[in-house]
PDB file of N, CA and C in Angstrom:
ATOM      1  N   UNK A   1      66.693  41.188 108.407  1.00  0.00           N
ATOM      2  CA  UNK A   1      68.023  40.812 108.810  1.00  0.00           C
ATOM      3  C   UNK A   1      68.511  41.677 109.971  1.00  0.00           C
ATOM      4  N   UNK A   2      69.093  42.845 109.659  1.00  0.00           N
ATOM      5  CA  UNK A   2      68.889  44.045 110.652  1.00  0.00           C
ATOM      6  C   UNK A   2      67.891  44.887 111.385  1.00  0.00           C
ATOM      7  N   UNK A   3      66.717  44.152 111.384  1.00  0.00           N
ATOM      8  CA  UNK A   3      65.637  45.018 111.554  1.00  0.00           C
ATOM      9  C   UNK A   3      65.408  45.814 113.147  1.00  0.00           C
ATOM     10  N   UNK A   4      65.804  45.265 113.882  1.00  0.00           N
ATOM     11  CA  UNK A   4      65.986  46.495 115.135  1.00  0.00           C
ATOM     12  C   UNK A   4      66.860  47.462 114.785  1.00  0.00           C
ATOM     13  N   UNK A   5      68.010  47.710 114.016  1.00  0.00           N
ATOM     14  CA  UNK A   5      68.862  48.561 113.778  1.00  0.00           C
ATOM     15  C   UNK A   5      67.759  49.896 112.570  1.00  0.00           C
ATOM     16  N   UNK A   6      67.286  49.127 111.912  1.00  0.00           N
ATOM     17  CA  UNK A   6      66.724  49.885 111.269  1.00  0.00           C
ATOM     18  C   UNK A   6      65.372  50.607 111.786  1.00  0.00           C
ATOM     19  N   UNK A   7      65.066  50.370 112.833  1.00  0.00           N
ATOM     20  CA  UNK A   7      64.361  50.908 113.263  1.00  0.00           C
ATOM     21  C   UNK A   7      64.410  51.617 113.885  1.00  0.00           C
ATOM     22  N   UNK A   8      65.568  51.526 114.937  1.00  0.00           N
ATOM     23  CA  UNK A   8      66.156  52.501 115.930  1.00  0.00           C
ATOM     24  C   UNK A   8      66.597  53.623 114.902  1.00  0.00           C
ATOM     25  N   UNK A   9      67.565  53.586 114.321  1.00  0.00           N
ATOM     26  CA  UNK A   9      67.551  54.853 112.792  1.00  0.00           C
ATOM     27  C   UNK A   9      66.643  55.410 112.779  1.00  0.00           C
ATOM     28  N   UNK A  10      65.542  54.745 112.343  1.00  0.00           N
ATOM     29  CA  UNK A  10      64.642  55.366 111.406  1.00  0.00           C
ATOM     30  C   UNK A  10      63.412  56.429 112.735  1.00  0.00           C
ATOM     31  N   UNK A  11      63.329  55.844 113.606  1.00  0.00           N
ATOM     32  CA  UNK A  11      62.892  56.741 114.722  1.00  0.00           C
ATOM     33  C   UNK A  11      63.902  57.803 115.101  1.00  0.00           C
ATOM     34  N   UNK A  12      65.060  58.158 115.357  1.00  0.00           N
ATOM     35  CA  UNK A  12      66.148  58.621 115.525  1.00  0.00           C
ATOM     36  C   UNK A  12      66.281  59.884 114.802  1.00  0.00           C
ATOM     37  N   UNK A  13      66.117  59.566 113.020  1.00  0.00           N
ATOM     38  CA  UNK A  13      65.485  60.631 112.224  1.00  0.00           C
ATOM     39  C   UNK A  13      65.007  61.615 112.079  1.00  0.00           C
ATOM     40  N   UNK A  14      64.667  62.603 112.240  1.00  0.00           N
ATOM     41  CA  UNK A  14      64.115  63.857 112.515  1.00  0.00           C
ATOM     42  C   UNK A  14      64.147  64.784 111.564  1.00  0.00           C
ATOM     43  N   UNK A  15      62.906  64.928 111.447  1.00  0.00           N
ATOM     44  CA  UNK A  15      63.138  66.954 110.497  1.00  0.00           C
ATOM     45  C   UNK A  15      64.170  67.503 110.895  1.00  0.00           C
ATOM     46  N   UNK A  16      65.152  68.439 110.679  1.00  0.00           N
ATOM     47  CA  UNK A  16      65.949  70.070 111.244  1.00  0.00           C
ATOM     48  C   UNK A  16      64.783  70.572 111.224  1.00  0.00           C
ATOM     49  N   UNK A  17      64.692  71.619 112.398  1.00  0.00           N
ATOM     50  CA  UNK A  17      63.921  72.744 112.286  1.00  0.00           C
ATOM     51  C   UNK A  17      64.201  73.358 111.097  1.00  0.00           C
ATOM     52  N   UNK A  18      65.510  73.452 111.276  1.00  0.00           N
ATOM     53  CA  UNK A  18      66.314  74.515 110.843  1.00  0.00           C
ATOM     54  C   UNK A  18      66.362  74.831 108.821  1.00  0.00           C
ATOM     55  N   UNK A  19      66.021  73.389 108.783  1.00  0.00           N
ATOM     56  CA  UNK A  19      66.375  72.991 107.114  1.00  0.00           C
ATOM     57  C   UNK A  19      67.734  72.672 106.997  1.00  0.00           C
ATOM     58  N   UNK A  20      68.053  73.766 105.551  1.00  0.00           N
ATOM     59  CA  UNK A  20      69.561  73.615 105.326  1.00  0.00           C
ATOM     60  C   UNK A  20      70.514  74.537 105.582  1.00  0.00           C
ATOM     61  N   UNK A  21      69.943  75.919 106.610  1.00  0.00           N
ATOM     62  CA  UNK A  21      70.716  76.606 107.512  1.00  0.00           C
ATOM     63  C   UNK A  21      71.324  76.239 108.314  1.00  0.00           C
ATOM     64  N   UNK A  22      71.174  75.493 109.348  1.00  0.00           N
ATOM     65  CA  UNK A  22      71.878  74.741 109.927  1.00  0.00           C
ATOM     66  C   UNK A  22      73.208  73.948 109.296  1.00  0.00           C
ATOM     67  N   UNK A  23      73.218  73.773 108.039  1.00  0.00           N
ATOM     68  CA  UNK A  23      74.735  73.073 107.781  1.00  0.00           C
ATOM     69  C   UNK A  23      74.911  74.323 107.031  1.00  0.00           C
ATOM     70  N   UNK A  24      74.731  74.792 106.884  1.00  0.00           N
ATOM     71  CA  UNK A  24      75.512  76.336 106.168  1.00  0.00           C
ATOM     72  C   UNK A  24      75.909  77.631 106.751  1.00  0.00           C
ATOM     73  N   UNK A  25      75.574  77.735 107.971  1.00  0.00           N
ATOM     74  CA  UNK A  25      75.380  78.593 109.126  1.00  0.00           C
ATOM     75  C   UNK A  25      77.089  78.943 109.639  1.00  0.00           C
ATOM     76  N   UNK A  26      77.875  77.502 109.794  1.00  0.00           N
ATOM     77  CA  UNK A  26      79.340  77.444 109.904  1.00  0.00           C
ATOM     78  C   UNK A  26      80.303  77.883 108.955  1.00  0.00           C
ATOM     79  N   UNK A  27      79.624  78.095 107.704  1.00  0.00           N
ATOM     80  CA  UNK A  27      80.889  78.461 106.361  1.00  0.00           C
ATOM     81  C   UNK A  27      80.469  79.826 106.393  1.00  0.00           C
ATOM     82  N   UNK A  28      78.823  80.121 106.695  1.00  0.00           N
ATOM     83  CA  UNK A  28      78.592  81.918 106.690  1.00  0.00           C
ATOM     84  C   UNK A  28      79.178  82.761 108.013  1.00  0.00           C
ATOM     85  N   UNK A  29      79.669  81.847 109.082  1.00  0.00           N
ATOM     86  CA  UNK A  29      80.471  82.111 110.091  1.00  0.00           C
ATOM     87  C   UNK A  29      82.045  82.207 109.695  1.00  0.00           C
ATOM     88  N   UNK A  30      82.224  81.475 109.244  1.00  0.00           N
ATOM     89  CA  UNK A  30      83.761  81.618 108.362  1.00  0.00           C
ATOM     90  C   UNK A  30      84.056  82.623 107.882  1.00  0.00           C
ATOM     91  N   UNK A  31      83.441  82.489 106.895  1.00  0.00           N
ATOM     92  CA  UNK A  31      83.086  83.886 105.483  1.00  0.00           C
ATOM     93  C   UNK A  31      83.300  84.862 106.503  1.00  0.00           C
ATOM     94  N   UNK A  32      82.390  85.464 106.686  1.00  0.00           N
ATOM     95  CA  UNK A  32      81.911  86.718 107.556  1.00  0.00           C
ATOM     96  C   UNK A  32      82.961  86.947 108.855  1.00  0.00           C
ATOM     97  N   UNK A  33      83.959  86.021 109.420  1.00  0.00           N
ATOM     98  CA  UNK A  33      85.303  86.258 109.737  1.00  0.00           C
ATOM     99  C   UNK A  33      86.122  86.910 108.921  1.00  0.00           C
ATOM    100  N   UNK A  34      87.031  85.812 107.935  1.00  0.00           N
ATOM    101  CA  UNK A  34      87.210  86.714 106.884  1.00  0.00           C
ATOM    102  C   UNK A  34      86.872  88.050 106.454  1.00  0.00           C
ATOM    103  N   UNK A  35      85.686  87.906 106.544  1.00  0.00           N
ATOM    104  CA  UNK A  35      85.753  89.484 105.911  1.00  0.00           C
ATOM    105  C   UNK A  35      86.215  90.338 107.028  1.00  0.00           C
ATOM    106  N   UNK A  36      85.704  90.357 108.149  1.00  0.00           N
ATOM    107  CA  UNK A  36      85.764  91.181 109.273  1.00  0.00           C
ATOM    108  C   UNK A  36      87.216  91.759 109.860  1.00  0.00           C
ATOM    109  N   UNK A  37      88.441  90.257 109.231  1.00  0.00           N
ATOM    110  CA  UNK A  37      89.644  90.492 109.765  1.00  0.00           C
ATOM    111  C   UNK A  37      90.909  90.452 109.138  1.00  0.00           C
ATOM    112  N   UNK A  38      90.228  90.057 107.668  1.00  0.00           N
ATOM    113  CA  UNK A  38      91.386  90.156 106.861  1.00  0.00           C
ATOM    114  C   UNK A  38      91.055  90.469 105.478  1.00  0.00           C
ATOM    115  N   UNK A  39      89.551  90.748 104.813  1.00  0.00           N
ATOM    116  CA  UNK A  39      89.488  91.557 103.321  1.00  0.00           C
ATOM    117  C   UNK A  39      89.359  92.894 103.900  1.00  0.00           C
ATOM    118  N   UNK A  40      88.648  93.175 104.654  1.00  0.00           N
ATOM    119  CA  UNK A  40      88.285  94.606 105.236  1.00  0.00           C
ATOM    120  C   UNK A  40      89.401  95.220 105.551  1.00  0.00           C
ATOM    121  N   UNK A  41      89.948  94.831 106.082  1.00  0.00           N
ATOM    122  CA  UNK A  41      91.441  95.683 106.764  1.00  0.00           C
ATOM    123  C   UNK A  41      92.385  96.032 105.135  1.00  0.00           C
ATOM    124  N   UNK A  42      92.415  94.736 104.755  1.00  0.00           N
ATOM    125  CA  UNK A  42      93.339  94.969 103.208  1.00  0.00           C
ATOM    126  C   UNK A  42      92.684  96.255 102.813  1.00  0.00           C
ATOM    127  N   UNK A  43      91.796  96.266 102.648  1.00  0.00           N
ATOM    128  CA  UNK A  43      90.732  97.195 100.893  1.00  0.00           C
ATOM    129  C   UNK A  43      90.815  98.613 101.990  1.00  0.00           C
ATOM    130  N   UNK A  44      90.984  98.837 103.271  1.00  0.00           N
ATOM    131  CA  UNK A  44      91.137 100.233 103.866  1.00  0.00           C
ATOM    132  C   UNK A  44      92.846 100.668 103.466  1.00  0.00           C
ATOM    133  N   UNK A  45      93.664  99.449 103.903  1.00  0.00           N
ATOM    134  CA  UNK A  45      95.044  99.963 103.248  1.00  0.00           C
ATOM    135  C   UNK A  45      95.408 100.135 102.226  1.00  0.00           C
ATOM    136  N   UNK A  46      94.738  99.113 101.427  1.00  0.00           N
ATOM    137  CA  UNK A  46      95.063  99.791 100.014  1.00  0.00           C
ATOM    138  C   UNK A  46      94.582 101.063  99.082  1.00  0.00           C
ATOM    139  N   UNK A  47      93.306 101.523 100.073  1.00  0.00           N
ATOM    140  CA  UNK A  47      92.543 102.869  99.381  1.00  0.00           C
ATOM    141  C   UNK A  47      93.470 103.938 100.399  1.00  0.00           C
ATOM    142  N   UNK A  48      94.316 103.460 101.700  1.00  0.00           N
ATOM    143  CA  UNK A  48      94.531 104.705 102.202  1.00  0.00           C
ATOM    144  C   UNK A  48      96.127 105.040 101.026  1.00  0.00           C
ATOM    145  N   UNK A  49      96.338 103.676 100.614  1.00  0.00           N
ATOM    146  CA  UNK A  49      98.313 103.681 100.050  1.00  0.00           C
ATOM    147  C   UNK A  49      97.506 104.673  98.663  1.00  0.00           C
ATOM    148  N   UNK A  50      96.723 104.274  98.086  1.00  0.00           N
ATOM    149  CA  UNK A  50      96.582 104.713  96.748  1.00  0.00           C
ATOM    150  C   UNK A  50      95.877 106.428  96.872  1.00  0.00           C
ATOM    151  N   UNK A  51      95.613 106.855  98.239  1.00  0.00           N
ATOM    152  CA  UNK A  51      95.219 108.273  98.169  1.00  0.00           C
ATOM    153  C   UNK A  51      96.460 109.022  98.276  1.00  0.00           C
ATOM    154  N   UNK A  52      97.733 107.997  98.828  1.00  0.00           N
ATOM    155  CA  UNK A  52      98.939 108.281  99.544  1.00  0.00           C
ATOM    156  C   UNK A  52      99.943 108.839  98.288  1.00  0.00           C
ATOM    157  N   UNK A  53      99.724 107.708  97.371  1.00  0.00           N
ATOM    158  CA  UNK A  53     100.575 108.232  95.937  1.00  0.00           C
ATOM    159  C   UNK A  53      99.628 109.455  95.106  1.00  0.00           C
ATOM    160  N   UNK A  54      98.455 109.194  94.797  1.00  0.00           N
ATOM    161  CA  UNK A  54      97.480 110.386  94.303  1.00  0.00           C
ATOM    162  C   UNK A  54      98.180 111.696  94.716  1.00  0.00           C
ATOM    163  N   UNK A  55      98.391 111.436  95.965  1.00  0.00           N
ATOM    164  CA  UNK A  55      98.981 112.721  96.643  1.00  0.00           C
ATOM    165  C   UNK A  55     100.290 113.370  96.497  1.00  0.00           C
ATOM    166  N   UNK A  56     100.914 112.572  95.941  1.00  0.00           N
ATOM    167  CA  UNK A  56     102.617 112.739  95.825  1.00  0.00           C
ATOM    168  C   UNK A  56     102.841 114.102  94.884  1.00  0.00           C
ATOM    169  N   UNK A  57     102.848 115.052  95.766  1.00  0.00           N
ATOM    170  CA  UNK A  57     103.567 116.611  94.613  1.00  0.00           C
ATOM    171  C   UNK A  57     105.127 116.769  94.626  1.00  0.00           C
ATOM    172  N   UNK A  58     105.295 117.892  93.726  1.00  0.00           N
ATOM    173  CA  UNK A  58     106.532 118.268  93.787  1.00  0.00           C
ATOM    174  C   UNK A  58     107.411 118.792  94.984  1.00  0.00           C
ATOM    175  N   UNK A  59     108.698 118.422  95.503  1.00  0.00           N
ATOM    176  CA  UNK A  59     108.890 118.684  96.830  1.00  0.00           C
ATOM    177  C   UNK A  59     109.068 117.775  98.189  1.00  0.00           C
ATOM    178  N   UNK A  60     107.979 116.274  97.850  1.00  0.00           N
ATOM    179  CA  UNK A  60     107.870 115.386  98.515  1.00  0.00           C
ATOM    180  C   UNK A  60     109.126 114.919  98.756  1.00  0.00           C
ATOM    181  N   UNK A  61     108.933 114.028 100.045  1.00  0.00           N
ATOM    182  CA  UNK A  61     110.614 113.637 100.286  1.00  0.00           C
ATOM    183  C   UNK A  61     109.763 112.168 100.086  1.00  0.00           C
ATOM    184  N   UNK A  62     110.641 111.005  99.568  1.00  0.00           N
ATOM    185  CA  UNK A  62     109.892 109.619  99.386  1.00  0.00           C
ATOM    186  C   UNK A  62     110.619 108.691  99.004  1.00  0.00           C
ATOM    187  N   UNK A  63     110.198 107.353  99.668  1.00  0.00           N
ATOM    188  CA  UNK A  63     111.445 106.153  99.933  1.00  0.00           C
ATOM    189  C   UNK A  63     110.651 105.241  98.867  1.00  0.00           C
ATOM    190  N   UNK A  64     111.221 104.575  98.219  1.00  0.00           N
ATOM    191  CA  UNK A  64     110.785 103.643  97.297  1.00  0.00           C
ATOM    192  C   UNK A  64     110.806 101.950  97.773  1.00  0.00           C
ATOM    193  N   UNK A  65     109.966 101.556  97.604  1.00  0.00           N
ATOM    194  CA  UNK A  65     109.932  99.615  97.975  1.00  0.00           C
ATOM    195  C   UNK A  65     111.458  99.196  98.008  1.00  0.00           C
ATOM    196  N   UNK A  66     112.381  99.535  97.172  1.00  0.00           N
ATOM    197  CA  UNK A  66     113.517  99.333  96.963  1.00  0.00           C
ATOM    198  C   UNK A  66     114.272  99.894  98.422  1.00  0.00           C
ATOM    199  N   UNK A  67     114.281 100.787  98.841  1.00  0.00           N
ATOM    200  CA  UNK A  67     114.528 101.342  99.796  1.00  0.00           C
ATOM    201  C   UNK A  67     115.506 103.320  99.430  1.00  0.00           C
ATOM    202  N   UNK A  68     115.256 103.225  98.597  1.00  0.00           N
ATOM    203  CA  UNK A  68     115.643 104.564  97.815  1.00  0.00           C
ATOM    204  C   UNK A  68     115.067 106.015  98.570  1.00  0.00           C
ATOM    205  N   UNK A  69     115.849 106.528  98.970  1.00  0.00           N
ATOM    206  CA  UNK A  69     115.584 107.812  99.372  1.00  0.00           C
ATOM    207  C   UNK A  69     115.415 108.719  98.538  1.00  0.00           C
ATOM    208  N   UNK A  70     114.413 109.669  98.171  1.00  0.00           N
ATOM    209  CA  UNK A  70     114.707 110.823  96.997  1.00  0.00           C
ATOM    210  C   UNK A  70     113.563 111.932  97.268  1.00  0.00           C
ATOM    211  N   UNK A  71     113.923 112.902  96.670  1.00  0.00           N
ATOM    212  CA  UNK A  71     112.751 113.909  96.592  1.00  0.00           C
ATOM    213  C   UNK A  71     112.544 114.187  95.396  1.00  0.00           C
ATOM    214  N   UNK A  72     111.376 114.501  95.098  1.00  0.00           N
ATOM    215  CA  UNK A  72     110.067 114.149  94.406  1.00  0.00           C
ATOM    216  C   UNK A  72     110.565 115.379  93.087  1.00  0.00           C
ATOM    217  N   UNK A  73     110.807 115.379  92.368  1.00  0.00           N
ATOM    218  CA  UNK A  73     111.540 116.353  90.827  1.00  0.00           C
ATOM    219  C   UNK A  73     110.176 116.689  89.891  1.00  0.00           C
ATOM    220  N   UNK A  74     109.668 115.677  89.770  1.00  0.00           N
ATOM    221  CA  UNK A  74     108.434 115.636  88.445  1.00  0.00           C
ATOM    222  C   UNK A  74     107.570 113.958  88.608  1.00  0.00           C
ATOM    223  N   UNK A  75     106.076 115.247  88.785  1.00  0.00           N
ATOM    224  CA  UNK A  75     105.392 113.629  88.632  1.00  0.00           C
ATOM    225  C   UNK A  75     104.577 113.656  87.235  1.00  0.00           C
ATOM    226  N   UNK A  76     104.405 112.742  86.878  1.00  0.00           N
ATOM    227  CA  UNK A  76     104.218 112.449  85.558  1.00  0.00           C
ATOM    228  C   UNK A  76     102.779 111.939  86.080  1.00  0.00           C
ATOM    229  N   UNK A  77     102.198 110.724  85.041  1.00  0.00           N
ATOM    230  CA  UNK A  77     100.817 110.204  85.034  1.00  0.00           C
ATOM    231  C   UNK A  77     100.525 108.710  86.036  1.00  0.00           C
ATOM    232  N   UNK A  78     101.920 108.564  85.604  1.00  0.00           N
ATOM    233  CA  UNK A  78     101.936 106.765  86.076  1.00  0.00           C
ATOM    234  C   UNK A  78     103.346 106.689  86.847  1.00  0.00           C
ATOM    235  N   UNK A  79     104.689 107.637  86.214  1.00  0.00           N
ATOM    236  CA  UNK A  79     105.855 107.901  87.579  1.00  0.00           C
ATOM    237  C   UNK A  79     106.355 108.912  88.057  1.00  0.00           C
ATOM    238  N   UNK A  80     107.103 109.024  88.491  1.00  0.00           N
ATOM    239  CA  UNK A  80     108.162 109.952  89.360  1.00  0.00           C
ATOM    240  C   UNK A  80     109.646 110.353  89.389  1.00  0.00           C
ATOM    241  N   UNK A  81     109.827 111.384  88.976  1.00  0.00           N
ATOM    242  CA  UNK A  81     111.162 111.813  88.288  1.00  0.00           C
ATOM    243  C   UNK A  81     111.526 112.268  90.504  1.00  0.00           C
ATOM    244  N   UNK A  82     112.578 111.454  90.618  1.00  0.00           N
ATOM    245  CA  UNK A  82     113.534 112.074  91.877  1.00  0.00           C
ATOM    246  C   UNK A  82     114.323 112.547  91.875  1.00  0.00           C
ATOM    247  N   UNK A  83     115.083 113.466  93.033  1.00  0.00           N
ATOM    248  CA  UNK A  83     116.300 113.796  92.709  1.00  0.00           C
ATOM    249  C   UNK A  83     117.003 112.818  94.036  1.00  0.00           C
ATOM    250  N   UNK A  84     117.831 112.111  93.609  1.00  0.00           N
ATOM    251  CA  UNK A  84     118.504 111.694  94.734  1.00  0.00           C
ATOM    252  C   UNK A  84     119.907 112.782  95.036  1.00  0.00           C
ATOM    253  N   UNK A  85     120.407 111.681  95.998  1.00  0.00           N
ATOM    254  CA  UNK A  85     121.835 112.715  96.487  1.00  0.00           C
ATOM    255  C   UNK A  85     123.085 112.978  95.038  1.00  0.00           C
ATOM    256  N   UNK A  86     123.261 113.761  95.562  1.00  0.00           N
ATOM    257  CA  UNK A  86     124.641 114.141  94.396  1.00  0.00           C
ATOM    258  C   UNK A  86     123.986 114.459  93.209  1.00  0.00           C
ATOM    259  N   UNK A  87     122.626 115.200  92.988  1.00  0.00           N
ATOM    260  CA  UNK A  87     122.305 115.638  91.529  1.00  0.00           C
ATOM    261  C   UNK A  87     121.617 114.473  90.639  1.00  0.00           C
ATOM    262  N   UNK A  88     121.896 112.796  90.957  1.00  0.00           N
ATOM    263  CA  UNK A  88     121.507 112.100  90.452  1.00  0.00           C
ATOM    264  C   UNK A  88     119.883 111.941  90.237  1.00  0.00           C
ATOM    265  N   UNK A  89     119.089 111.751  89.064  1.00  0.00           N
ATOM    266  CA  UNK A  89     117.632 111.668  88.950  1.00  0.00           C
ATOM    267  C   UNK A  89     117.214 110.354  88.134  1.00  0.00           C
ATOM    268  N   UNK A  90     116.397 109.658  89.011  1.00  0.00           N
ATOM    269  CA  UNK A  90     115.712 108.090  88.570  1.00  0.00           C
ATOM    270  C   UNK A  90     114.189 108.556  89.061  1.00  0.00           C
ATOM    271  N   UNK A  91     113.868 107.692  87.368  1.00  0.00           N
ATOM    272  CA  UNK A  91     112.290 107.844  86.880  1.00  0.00           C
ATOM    273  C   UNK A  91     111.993 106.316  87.687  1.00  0.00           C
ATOM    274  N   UNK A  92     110.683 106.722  88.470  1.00  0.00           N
ATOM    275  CA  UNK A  92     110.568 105.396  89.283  1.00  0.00           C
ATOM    276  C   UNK A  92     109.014 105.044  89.108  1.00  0.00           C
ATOM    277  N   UNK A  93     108.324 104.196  89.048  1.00  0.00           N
ATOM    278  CA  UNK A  93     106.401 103.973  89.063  1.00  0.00           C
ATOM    279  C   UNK A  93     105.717 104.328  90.352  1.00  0.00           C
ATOM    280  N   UNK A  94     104.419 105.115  90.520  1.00  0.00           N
ATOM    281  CA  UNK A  94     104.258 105.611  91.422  1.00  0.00           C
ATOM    282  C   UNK A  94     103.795 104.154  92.525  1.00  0.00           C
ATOM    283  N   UNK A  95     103.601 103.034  91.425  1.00  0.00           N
ATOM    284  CA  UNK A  95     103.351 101.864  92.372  1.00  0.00           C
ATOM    285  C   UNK A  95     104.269 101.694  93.581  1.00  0.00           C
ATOM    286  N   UNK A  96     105.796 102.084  92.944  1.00  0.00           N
ATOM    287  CA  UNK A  96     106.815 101.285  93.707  1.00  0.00           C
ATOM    288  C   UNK A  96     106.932 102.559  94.802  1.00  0.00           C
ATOM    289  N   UNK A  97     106.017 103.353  95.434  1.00  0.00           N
ATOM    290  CA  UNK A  97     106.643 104.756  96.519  1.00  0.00           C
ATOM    291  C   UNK A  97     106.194 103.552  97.667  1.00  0.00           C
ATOM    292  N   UNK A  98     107.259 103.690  98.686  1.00  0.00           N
ATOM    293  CA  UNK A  98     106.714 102.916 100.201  1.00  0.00           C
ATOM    294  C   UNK A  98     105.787 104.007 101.047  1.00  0.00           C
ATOM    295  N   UNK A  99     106.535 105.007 101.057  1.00  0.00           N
ATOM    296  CA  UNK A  99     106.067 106.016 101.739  1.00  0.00           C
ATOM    297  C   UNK A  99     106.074 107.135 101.478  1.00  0.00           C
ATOM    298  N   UNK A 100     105.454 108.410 101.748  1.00  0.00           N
ATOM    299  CA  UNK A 100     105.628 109.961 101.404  1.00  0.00           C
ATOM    300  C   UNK A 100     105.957 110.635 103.076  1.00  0.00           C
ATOM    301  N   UNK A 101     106.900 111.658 102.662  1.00  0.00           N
ATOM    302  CA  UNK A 101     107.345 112.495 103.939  1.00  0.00           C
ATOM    303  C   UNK A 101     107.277 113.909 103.690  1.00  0.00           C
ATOM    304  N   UNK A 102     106.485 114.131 103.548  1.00  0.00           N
ATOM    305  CA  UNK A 102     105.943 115.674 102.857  1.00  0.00           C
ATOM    306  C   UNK A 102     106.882 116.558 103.655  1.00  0.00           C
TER     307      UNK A 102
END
């Protein structure tokens, strides 16, 4: 019925050299973006934030996610006793420190 069509196809046809690298070659190009520009960069900030609180001693001056100014009273295991202004002291998680100002 179709038989020139099917023939032209079927000559047309070809091995890949390549196999099935060739269609997988574009998602391991993807991937390997990703990693290069946006897991990699995360997993350096988050090991530099978490050496950042490790570090938090007594004395520290330190702003909280909240935006809380305080210096550093008592660190505990998991938070942080501050002293804010006027004598006032709030127990805070060392998760929530934005920053340290030693």
């Amino acid at each position: 019925m179709y038989w020139p069509i099917a023939v032209i196809l079927q000559e047309s046809s070809s091995p890949s050299p390549f196999g099935g690298l060739q269609m997988f070659l574009p998602l391991l190009l993807i991937f390997l973006v990703f990693y290069l520009f946006i897991i990699r960069p995360q997993q350096k900030r988050e090991k530099k934030r978490k050496a950042m609180i490790e570090a938090v001693k007594r004395g520290d001056k330190v702003v909280t996610a909240g935006g809380i100014h305080g210096k550093v009273h008592q660190v505990d295991e998991s938070s942080v006793l501050l002293d804010v202004d006027g004598g006032i002291k709030l127990r805070v998680e060392k998760n929530s420190l934005a920053s340290v100002k030693t």
